[in-house]
Protein backbone atom coordinates (compact mmCIF):
# COMPACT_ATOMS: atom_id res chain seq x y z
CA UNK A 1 -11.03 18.65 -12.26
CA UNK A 2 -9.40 15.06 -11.69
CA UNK A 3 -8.19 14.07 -8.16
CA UNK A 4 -5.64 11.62 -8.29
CA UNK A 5 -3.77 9.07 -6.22
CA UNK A 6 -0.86 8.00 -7.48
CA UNK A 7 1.19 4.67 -6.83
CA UNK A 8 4.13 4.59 -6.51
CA UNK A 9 5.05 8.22 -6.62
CA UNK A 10 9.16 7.79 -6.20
CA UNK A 11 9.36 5.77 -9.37
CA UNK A 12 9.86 7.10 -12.73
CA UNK A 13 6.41 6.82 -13.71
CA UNK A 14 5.07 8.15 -10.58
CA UNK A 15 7.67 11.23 -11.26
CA UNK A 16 6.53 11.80 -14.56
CA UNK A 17 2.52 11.72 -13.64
CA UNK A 18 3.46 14.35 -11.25
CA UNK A 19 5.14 16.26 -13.56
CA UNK A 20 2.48 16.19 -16.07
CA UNK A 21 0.11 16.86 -13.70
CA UNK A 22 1.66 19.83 -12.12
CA UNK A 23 1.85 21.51 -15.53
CA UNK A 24 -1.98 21.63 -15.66
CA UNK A 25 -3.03 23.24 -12.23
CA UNK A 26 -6.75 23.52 -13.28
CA UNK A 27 -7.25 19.91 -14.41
CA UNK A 28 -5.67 17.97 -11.86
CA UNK A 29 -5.14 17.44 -8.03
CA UNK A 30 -3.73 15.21 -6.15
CA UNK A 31 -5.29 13.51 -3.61
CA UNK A 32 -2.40 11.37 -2.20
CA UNK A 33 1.22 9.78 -3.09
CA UNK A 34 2.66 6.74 -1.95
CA UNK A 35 6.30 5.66 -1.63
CA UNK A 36 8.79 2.42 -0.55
CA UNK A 37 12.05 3.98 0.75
CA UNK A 38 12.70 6.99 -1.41
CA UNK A 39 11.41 9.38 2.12
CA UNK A 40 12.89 12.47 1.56
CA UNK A 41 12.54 12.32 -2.28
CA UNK A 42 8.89 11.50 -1.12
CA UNK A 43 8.33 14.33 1.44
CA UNK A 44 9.67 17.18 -1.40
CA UNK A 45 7.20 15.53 -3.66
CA UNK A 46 4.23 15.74 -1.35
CA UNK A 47 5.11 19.50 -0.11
CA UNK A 48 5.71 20.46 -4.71
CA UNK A 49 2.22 19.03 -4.90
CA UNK A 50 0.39 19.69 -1.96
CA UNK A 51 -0.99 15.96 -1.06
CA UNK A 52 -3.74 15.25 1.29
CA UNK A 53 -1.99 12.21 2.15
CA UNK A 54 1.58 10.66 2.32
CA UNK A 55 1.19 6.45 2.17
CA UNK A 56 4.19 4.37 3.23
CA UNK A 57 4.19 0.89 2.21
CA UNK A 58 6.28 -0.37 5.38
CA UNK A 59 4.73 0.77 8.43
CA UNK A 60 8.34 0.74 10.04
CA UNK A 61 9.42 3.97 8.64
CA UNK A 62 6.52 5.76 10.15
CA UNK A 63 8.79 8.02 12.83
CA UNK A 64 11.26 8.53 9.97
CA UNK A 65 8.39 9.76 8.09
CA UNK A 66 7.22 11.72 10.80
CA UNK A 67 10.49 13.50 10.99
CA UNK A 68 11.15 13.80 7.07
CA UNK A 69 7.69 15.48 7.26
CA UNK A 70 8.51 18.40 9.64
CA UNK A 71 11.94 18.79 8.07
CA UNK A 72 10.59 19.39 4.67
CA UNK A 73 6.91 21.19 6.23
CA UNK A 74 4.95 18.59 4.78
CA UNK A 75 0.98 19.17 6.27
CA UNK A 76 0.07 15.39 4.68
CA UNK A 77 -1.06 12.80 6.63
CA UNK A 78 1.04 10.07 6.89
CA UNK A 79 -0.39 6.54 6.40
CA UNK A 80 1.25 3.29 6.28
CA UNK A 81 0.65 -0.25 5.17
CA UNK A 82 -0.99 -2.46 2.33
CA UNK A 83 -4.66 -0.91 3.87
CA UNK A 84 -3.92 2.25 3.45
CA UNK A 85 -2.47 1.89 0.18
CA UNK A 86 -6.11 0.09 -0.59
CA UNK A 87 -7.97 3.03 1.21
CA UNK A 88 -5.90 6.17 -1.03
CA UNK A 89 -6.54 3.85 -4.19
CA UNK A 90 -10.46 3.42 -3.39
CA UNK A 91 -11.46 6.55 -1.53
CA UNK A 92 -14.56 8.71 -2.76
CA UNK A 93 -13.12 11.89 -3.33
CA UNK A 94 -10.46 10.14 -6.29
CA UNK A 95 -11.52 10.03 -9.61
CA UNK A 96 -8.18 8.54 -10.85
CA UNK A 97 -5.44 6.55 -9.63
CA UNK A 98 -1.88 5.76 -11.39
CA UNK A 99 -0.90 2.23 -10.84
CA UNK A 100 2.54 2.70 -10.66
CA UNK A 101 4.32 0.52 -7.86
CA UNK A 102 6.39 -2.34 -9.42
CA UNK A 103 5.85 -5.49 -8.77
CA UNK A 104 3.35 -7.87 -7.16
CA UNK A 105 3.02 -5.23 -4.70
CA UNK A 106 0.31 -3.13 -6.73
CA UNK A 107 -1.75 -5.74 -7.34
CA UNK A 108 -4.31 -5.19 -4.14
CA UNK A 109 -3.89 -1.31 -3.86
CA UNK A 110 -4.46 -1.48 -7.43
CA UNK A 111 -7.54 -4.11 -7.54
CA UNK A 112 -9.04 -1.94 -4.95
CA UNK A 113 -8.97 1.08 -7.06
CA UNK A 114 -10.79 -0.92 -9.97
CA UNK A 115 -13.09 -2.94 -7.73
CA UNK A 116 -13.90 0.96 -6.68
CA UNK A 117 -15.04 1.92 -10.21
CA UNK A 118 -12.14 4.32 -10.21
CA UNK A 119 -10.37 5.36 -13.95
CA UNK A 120 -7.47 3.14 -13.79
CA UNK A 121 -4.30 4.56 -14.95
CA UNK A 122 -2.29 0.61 -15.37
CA UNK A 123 1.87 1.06 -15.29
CA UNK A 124 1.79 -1.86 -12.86
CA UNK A 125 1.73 -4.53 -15.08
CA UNK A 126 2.16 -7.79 -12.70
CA UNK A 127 -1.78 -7.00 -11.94
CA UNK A 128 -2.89 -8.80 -15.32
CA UNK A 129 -0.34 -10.75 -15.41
CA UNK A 130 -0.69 -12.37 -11.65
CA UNK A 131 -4.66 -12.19 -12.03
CA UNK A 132 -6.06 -11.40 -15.13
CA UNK A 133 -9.57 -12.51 -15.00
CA UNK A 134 -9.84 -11.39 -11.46
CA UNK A 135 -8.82 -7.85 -12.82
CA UNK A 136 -11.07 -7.92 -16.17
CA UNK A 137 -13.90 -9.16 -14.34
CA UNK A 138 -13.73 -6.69 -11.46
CA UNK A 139 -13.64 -3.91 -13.85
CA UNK A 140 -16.65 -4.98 -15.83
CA UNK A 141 -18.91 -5.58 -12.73
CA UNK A 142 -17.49 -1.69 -11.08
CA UNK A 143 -17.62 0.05 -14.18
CA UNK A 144 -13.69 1.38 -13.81
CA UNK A 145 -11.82 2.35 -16.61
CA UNK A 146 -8.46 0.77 -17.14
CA UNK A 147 -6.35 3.09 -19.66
CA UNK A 148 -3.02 1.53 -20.63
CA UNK A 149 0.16 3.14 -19.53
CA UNK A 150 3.02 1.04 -20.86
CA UNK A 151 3.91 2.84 -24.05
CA UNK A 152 3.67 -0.16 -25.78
CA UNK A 153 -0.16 -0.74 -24.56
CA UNK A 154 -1.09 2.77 -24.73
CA UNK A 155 0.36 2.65 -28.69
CA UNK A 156 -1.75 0.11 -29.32
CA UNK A 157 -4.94 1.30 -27.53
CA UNK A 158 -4.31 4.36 -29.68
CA UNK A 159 -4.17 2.42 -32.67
CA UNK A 160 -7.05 0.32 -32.12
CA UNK A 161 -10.48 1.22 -34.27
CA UNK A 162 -13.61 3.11 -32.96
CA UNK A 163 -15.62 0.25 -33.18
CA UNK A 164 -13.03 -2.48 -31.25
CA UNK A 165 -14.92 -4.84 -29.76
CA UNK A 166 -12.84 -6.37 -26.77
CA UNK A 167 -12.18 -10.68 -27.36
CA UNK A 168 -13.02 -10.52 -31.36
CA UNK A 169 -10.19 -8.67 -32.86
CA UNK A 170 -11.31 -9.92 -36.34
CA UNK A 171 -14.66 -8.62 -36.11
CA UNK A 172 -12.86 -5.35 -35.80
CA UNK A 173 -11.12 -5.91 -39.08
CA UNK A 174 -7.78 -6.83 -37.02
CA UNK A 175 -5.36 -9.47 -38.66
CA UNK A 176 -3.07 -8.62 -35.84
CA UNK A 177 -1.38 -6.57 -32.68
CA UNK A 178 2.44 -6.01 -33.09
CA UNK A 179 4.03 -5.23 -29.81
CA UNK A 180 7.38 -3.67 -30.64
CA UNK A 181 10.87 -4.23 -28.12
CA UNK A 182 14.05 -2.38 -28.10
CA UNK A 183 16.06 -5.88 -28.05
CA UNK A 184 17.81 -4.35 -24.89
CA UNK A 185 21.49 -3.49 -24.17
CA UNK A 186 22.30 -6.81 -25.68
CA UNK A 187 21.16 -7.25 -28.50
CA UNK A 188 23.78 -7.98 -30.55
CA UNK A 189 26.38 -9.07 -28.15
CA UNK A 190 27.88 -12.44 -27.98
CA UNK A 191 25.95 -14.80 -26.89
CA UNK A 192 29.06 -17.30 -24.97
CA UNK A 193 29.88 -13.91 -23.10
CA UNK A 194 26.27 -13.83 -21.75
CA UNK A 195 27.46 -15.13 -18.33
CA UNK A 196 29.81 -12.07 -17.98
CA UNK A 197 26.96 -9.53 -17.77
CA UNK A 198 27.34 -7.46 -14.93
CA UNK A 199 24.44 -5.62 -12.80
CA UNK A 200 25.98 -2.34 -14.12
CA UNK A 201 25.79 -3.14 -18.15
CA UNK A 202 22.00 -5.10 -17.35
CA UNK A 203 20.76 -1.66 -15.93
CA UNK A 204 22.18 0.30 -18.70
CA UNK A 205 19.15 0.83 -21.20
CA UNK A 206 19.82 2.51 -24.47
CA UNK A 207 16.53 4.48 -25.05
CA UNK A 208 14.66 4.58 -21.82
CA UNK A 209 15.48 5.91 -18.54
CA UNK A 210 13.88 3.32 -15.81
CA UNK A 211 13.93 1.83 -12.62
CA UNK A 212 16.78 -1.28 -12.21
CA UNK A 213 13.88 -4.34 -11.99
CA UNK A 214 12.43 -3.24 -14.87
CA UNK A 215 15.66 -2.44 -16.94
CA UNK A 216 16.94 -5.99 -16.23
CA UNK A 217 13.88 -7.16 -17.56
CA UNK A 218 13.97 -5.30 -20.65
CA UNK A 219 17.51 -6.78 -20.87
CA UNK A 220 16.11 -10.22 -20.97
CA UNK A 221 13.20 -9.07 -22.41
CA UNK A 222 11.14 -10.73 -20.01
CA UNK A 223 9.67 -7.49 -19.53
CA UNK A 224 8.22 -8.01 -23.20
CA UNK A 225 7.12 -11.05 -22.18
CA UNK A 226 5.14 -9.11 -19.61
CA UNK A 227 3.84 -7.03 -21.27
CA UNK A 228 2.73 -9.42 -24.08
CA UNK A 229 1.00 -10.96 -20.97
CA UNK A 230 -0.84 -8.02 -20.53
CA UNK A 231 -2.27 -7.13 -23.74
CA UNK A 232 -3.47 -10.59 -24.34
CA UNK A 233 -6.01 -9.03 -20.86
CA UNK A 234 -6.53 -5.44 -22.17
CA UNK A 235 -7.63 -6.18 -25.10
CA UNK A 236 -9.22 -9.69 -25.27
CA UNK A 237 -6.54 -10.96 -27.35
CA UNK A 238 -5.34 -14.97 -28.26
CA UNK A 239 -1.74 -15.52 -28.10
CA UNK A 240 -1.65 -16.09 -31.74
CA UNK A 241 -3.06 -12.43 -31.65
CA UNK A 242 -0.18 -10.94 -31.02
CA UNK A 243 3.67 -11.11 -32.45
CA UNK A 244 6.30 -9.65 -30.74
CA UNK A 245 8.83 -7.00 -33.29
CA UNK A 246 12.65 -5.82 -32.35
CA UNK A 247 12.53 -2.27 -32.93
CA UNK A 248 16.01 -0.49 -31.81
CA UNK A 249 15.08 2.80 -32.30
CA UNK A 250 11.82 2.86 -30.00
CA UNK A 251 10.44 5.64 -32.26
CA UNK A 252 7.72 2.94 -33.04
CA UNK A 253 6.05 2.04 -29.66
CA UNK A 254 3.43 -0.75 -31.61
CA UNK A 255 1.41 -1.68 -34.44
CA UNK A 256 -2.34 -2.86 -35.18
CA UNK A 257 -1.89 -4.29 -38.71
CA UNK A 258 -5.28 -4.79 -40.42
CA UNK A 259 -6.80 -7.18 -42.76
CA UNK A 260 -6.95 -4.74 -45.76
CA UNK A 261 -3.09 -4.46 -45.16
CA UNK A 262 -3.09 -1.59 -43.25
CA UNK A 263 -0.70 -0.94 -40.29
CA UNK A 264 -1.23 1.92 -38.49
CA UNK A 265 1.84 2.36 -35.86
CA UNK A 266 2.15 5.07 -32.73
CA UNK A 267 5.24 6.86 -32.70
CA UNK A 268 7.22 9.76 -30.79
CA UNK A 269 10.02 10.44 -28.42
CA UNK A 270 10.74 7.68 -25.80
CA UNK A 271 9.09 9.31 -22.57
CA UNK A 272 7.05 7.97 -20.70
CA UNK A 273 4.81 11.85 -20.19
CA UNK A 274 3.39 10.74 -23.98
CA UNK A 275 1.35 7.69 -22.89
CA UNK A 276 1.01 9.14 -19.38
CA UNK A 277 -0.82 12.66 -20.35
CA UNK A 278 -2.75 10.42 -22.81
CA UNK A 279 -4.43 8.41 -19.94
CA UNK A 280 -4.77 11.36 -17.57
CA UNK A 281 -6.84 13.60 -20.71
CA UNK A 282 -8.27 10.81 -22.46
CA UNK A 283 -10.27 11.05 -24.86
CA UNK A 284 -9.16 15.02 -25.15
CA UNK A 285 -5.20 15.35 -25.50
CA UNK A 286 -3.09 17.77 -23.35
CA UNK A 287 0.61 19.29 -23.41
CA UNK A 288 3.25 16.60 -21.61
CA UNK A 289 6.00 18.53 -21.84
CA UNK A 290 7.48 15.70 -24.35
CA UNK A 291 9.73 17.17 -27.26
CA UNK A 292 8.25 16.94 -30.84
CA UNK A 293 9.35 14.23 -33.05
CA UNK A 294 11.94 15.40 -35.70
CA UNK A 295 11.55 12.92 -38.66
CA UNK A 296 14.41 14.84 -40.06
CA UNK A 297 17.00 13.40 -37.78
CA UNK A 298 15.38 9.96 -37.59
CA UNK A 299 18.29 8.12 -39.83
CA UNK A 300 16.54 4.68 -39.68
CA UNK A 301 13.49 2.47 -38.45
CA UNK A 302 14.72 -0.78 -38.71
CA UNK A 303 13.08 -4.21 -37.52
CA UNK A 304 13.54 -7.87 -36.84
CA UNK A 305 12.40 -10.65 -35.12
CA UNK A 306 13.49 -11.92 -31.48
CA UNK A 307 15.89 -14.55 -30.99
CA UNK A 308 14.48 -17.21 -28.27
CA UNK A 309 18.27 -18.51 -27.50
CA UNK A 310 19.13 -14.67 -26.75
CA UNK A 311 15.90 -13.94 -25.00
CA UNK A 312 14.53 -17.40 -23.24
CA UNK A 313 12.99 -15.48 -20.81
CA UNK A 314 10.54 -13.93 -23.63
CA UNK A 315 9.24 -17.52 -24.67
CA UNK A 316 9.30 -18.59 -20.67
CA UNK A 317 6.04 -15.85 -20.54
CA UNK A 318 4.58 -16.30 -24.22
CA UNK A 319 4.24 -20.31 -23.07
CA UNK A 320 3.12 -19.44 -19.67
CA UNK A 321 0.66 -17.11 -21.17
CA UNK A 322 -0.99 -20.04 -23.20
CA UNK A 323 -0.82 -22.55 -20.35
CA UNK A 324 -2.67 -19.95 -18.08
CA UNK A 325 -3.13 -17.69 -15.05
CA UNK A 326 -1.21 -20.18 -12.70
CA UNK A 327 1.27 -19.87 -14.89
CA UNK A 328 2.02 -16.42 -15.25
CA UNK A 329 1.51 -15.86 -11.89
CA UNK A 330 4.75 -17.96 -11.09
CA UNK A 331 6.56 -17.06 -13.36
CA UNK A 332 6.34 -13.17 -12.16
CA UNK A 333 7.18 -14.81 -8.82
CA UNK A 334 10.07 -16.23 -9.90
CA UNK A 335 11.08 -13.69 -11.88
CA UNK A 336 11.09 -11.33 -9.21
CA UNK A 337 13.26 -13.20 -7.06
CA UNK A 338 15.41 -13.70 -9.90
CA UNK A 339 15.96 -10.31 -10.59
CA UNK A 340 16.42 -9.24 -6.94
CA UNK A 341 18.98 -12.56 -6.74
CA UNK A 342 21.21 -11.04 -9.92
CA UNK A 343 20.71 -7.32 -8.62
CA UNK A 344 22.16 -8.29 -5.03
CA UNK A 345 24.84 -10.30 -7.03
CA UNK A 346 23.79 -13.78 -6.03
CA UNK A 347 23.32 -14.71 -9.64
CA UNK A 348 24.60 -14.32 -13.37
CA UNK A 349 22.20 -12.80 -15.59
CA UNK A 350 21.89 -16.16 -17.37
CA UNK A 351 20.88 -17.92 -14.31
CA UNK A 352 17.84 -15.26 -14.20
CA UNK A 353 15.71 -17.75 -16.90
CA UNK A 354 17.15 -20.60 -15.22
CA UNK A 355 15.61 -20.08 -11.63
CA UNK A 356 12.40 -19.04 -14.47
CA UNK A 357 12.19 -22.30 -15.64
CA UNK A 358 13.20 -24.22 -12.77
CA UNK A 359 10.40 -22.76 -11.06
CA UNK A 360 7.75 -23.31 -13.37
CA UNK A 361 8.89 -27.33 -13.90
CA UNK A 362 8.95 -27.72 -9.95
CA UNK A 363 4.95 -26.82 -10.08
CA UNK A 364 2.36 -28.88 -10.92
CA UNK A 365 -0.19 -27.35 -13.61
CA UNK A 366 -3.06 -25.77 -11.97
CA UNK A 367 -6.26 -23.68 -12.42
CA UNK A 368 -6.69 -20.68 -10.34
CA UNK A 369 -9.75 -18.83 -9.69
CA UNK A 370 -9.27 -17.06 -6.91
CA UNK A 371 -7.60 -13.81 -5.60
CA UNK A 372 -6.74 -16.50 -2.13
CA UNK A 373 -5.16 -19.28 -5.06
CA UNK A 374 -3.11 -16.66 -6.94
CA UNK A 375 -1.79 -15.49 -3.58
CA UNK A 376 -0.62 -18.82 -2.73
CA UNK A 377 0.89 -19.77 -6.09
CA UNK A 378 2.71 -16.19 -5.96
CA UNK A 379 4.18 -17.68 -2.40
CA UNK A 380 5.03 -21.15 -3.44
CA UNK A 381 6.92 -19.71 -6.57
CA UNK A 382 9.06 -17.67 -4.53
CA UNK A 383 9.57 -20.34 -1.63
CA UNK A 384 11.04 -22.41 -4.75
CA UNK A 385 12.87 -19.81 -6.31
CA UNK A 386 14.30 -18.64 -2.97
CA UNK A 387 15.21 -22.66 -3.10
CA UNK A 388 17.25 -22.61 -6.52
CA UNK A 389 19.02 -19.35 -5.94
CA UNK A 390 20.93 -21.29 -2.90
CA UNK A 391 21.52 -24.08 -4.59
CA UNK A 392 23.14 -21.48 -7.19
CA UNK A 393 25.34 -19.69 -4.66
């Protein structure tokens, strides 16, 4: 039996870990939930899965809470504030937490839970890519096990060999990792009506179903540039380790191609239950609920490679990635403000890699080696990109 905190419970990765969980009464239990605004979405959730506790990240909906609570007879205590969320991530009794909030928001509930020893469930993906080393490091000295969640880092973690030894992918007969995108709503659009994109067409995703931060960024595919981020952490990789693949169909969700020639590729469905009942069971495999794959009505797998004048915010991260963790951790910054600037209608969805790069010019290179540092440089970033998104308006 697994008791589990999860992160970010409202979200659709939070839903589907419940859902997964609740199918399999005798492995799992959950401990406690947390939630942003979503209260009475939160409050059924709690009372469908009986939580010990209820976390809130803004202390100022407490008496809403409160209220939400006896309306829906919720028994959970109700917490609130980044301490809380540390506590619920780190206490004794949990055996596993899903890292789900989005954001640089995670990144100390979910530190805690690996500084804690705690089998890390990792759908929060700003936590590598704000501070990697930190993260690594912290998991190597607490013994915590960090299983991919993003399909894309889960399919490769499944594809990887026995014998992988993490930071020498060649002495584990890898040539290299091939982290596969959808290409986005936009793929093939016109590039000179770029500037035209509207909020409503950016959160319109073609294969997955997903919060609106995170389907922006897969529109600009900055959220492959995240996630390319990442797996350079997880798995001890160089950034000439890994090439990024358009793959439409999102049948394929990556690739570990192999000196001998071989490529071996995960593939099914695109939901998110796959990669999450994987990390929940691993190594054993359990029921998600996720319908079979039908190869018979799979017309096509088709590839190609991604087109840096369509997607600058994808080379924005590979470069940051290779200039280092000071890097990446303003560029998430940025990003963030970015996204929240376009969402709010502030900015086009061009101007999105332009506040990016903006950013990253406006700040002197740096080394970071600190959790205080990365912090700071996540502040400054947003101070400046705060800066250029007036100067846009």
């Amino acid at each position: 039996m697994q008791t589990v905190t999860v992160l970010g419970a409202t979200g659709s990765i939070g839903c589907s870990t419940l859902d997964v969980i609740q199918r399999h009464p005798d492995k799992y239990r959950v401990f406690a939930i947390s939630g942003y605004q979503q209260l009475d979405k939160l409050m059924k959730q709690a009372k469908q899965c009986a939580a010990r506790y209820v976390v809130l990240a803004d202390e100022r909906q407490y008496d809403d809470a409160v209220q939400k609570a006896a309306q829906y007879q919720v028994e959970s205590e109700i917490l609130c504030g980044q301490k809380a969320l540390e506590e619920v991530a780190s206490a004794p009794e949990v055996t596993t937490v899903m890292a789900a909030i989005v954001g640089a928001a995670g990144l100390l509930p979910t530190l805690a839970a690996v500084r804690a020893g705690k089998r890390v469930l990792l759908a929060n993906k700003e936590a590598l890519v704000m501070s990697g080393a930190l993260f690594i490091e912290a998991a190597n000295q607490s013994g915590a096990q960090i299983l991919p969640i993003d399909s894309e880092h889960n399919a490769i973690f499944q594809c990887l060999p026995d014998n992988f030894q993490y930071g020498d992918l060649p002495a584990s007969g890898i040539q290299q990792i091939l982290l596969t995108g959808s290409g986005g709503p936009f793929r093939t659009r016109d590039l000179a009506t770029f500037d035209a994109i509207t909020v409503e067409q950016a959160c319109a995703h073609p294969n997955w179903s997903m919060g609106r931060k995170i389907t922006v960024d897969s529109a600009t595919m900055m959220n492959k540039g995240l996630e390319f981020i990442e797996a350079c952490w997880l798995f001890g990789a160089s950034v000439d380790d890994i090439t990024v693949v358009l793959h439409p169909q999102s049948v394929i969700h990556s690739m570990v191609q192999y000196n001998d020639g071989s490529v071996i590729a995960q593939m099914g469905n695109p939901d998110m239950r796959t990669p999450i009942a994987h990390g929940l069971s691993w190594p054993a495999r359990i029921d998600a609920g996720v319908e079979q794959l039908d190869f018979a009505k799979i017309q096509a797998l088709t590839f190609d490679t991604p087109c840096y004048t369509r997607y600058p915010n994808l080379k924005l991260a590979i470069d940051a990635c290779a200039s280092g963790q000071a890097a990446t951790t303003r560029l998430n910054a940025a990003n963030e403000v970015a996204v929240a600037s376009f969402l709010e209608g502030k900015i086009s969805f061009t101007q999105i890699a332009q506040v990016n790069e903006e950013t990253l010019n406006a700040m002197e290179p740096m080394d970071v080696s600190s959790l205080q540092q990365i912090l700071e440089e996540d502040r400054r970033a947003r101070d400046i990109a705060h800066g250029l998104v007036r100067g846009l308006i």
